[in-house]
N, C-alpha and C. Protein backbone atom coordinates (compact mmCIF):
# COMPACT_ATOMS: atom_id res chain seq x y z
N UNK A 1 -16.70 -5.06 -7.11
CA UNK A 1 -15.43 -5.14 -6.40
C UNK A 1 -14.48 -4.10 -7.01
N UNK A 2 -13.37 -3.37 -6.10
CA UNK A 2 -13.02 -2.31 -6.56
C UNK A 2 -11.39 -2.85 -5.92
N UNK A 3 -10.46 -3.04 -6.79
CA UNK A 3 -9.16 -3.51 -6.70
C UNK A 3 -8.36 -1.93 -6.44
N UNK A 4 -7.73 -1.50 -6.33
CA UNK A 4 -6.55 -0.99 -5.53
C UNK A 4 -5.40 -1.08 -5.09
N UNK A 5 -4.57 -0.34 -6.60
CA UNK A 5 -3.38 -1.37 -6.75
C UNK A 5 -2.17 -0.17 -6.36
N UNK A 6 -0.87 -0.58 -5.70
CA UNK A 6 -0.35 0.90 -4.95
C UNK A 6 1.41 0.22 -5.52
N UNK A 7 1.99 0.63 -6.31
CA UNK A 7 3.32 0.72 -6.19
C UNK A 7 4.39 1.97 -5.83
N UNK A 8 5.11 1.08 -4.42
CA UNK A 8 6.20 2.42 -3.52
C UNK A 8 7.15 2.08 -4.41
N UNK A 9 8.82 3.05 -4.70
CA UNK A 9 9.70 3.30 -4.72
C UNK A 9 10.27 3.76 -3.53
N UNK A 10 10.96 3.21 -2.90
CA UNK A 10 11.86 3.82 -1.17
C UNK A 10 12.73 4.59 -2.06
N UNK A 11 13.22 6.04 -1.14
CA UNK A 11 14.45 6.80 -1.50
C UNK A 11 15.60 5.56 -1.05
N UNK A 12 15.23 4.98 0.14
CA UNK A 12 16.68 4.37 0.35
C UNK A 12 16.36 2.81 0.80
N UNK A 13 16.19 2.32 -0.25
CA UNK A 13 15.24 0.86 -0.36
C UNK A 13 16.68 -0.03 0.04
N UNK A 14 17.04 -0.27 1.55
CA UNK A 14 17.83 -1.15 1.76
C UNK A 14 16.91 -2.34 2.90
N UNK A 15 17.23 -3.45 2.73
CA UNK A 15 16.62 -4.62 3.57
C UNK A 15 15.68 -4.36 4.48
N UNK A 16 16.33 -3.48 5.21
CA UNK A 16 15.44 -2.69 7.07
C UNK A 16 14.59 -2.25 5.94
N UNK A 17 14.79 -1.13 5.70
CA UNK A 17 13.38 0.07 4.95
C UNK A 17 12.58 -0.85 4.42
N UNK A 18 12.81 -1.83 3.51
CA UNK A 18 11.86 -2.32 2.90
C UNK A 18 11.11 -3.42 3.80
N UNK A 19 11.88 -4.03 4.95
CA UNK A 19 10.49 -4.79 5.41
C UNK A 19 9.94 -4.04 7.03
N UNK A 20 11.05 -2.98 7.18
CA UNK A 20 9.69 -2.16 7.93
C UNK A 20 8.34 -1.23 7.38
N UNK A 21 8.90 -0.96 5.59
CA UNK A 21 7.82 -0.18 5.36
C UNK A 21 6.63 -2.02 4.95
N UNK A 22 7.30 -3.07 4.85
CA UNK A 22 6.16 -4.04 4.58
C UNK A 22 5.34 -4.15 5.55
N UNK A 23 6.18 -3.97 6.66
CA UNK A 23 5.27 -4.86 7.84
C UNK A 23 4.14 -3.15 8.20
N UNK A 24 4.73 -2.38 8.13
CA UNK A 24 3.37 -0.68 8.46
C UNK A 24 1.99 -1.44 7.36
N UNK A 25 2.38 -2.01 5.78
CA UNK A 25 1.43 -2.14 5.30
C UNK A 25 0.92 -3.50 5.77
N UNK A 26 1.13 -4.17 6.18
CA UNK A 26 0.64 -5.28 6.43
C UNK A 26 0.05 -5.18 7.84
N UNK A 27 -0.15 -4.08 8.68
CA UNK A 27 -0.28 -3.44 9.89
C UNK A 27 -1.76 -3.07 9.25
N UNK A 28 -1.90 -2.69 8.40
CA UNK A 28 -3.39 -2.16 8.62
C UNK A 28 -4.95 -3.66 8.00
N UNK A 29 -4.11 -4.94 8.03
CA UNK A 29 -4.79 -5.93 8.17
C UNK A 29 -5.42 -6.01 9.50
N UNK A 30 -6.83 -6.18 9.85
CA UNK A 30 -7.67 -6.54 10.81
C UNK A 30 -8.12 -5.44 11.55
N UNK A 31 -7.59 -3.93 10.95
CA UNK A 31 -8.07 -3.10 11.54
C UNK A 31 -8.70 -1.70 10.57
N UNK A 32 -8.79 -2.05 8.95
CA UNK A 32 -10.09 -1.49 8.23
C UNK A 32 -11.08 -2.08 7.91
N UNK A 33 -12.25 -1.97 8.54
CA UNK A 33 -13.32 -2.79 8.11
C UNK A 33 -13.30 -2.83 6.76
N UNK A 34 -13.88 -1.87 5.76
CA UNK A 34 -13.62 -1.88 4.66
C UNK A 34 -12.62 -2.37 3.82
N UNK A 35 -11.96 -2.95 4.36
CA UNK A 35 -10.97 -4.12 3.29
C UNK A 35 -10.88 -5.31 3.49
N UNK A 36 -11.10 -5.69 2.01
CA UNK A 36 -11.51 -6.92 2.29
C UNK A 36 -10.57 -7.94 1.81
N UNK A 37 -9.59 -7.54 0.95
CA UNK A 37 -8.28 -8.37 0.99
C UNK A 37 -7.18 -7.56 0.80
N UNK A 38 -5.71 -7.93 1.11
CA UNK A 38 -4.58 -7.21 1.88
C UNK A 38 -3.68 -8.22 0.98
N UNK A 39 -2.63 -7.80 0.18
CA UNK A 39 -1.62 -8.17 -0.11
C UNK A 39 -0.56 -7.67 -0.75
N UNK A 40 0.69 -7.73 0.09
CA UNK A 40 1.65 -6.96 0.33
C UNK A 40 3.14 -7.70 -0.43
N UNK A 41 3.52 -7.52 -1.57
CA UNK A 41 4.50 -7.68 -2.14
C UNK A 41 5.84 -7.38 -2.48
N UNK A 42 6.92 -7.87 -2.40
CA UNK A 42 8.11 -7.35 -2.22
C UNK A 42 8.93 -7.66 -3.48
N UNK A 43 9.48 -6.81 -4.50
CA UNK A 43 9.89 -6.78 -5.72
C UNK A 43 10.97 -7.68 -5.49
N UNK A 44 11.11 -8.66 -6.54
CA UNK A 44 12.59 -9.67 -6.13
C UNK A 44 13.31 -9.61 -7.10
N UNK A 45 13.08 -8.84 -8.45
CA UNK A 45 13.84 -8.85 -9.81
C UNK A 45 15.07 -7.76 -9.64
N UNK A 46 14.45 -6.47 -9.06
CA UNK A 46 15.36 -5.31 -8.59
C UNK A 46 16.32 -4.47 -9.99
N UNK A 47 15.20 -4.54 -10.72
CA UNK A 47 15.48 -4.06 -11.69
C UNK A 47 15.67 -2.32 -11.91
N UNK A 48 16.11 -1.35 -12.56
CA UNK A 48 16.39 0.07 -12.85
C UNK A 48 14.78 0.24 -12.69
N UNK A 49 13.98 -0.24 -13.21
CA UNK A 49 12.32 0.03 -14.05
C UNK A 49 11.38 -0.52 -12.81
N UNK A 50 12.40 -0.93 -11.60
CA UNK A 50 11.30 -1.80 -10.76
C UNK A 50 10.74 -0.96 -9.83
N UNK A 51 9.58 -1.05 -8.89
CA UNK A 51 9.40 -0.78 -7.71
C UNK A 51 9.73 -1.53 -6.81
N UNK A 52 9.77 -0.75 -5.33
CA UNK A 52 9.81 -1.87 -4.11
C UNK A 52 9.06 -2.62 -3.51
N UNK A 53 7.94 -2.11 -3.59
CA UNK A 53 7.11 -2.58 -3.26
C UNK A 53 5.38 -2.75 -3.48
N UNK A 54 4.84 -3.62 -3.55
CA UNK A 54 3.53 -3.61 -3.89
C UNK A 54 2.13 -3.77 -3.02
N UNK A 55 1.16 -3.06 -3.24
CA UNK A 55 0.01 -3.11 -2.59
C UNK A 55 -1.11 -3.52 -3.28
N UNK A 56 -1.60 -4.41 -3.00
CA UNK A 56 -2.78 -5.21 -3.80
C UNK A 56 -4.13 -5.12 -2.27
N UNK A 57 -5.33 -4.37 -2.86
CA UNK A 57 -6.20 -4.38 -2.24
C UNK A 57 -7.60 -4.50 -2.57
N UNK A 58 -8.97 -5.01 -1.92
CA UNK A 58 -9.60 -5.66 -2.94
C UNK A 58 -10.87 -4.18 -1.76
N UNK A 59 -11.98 -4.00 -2.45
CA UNK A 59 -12.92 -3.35 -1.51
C UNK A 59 -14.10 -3.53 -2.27
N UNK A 60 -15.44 -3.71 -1.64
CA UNK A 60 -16.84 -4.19 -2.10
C UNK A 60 -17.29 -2.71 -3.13
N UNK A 61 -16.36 -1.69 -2.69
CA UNK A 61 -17.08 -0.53 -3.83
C UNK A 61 -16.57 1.03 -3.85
N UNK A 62 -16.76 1.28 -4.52
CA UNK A 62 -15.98 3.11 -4.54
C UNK A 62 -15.79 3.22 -3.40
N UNK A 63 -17.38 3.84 -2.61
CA UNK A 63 -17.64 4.27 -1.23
C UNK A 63 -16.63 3.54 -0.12
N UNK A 64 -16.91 2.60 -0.28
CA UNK A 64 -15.71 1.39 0.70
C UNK A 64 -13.80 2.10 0.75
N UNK A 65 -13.72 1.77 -0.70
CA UNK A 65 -12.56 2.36 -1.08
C UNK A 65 -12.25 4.10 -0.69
N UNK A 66 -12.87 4.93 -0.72
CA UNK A 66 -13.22 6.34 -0.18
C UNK A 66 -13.30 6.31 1.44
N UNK A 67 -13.57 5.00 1.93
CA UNK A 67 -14.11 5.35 3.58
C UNK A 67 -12.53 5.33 3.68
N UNK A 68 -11.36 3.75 3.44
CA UNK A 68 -10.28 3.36 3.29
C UNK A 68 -9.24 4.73 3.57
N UNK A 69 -9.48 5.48 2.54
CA UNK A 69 -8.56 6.58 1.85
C UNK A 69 -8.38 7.26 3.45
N UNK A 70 -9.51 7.61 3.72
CA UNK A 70 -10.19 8.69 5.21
C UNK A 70 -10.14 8.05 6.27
N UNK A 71 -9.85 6.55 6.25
CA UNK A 71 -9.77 5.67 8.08
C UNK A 71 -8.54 6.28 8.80
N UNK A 72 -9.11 6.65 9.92
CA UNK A 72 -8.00 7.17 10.76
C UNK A 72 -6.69 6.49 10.35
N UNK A 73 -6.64 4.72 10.84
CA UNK A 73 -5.23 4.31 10.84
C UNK A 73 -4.74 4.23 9.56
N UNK A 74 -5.25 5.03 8.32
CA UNK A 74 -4.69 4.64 6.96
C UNK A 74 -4.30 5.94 7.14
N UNK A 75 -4.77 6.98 7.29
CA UNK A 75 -4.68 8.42 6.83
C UNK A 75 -3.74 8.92 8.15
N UNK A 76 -4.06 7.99 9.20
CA UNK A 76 -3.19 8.68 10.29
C UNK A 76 -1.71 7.89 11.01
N UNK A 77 -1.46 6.85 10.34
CA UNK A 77 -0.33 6.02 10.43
C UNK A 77 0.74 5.63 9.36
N UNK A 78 0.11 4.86 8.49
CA UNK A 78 -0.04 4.33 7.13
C UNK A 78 0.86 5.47 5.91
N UNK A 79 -0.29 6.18 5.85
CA UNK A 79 0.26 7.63 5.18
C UNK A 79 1.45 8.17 5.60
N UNK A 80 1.22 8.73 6.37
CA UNK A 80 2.28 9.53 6.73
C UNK A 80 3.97 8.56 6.87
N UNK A 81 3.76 7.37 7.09
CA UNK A 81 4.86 7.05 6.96
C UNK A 81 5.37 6.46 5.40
N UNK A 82 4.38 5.58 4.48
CA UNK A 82 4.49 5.90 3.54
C UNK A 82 4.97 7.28 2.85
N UNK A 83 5.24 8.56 3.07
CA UNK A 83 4.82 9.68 2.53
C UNK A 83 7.00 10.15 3.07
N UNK A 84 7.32 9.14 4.05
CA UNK A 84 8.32 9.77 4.68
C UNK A 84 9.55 8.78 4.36
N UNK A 85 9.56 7.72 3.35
CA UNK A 85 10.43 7.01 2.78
C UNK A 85 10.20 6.65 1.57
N UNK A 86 9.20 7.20 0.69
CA UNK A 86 9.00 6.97 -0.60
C UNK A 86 9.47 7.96 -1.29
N UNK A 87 10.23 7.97 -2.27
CA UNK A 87 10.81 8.65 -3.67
C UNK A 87 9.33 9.10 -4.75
N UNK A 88 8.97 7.71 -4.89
CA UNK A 88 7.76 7.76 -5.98
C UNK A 88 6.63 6.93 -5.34
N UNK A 89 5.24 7.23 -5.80
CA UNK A 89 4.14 6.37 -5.33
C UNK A 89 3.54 6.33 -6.83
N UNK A 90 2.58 4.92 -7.17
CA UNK A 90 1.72 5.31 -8.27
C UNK A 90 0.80 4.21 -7.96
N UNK A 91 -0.39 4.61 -8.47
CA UNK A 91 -1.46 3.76 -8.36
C UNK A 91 -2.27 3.55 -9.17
N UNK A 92 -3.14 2.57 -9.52
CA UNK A 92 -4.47 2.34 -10.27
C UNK A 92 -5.86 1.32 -9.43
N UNK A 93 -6.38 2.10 -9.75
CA UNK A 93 -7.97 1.29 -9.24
C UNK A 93 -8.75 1.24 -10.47
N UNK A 94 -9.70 -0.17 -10.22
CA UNK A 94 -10.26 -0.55 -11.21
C UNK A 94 -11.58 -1.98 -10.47
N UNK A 95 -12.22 -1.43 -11.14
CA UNK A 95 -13.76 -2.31 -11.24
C UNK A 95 -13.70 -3.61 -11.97
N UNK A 96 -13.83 -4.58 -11.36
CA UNK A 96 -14.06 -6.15 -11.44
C UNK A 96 -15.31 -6.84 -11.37
């Protein structure tokens, strides 16, 4: 199992931005085969050090995770809007 972990920073992280950029990620539930769990978190501490938001994703294996990266609606929806209200992105993946 290959976890896939994604924290956004919004340039302008007010109420709207943050649960329209939730609901784009929660948009690509039921339509990557390759994922196999989806969970979408919203920072509530709102701290200087915090992010806005969190992506927790689970996939059966690299390859899986690699198809993910390249699925049309990740690479062709997903992305790009991620890419058009985020300040900072950072991530880690890791084997379970």
């Amino acid at each position: 199992m290959i976890t896939h972990i994604v924290f956004f920073k919004l340039a302008d992280p007010t109420a709207a931005n943050i649960e329209t950029t939730r609901e784009k990620l929660e948009s690509m539930r039921g339509k990557i085969d390759e994922l196999r769990q989806l969970e979408v978190g919203v920072d509530v501490i709102r701290s200087e050090r915090s992010y806005d938001l969190a992506l927790v994703t689970r996939f059966d294996s690299m390859e899986a995770l690699q198809a993910y990266q390249v699925h049309p609606y990740h690479a062709g929806e997903v992305i790009p809007h991620m890419k058009s209200v985020c300040s900072s992105v950072v991530a880690v993946d890791y084997a379970s």
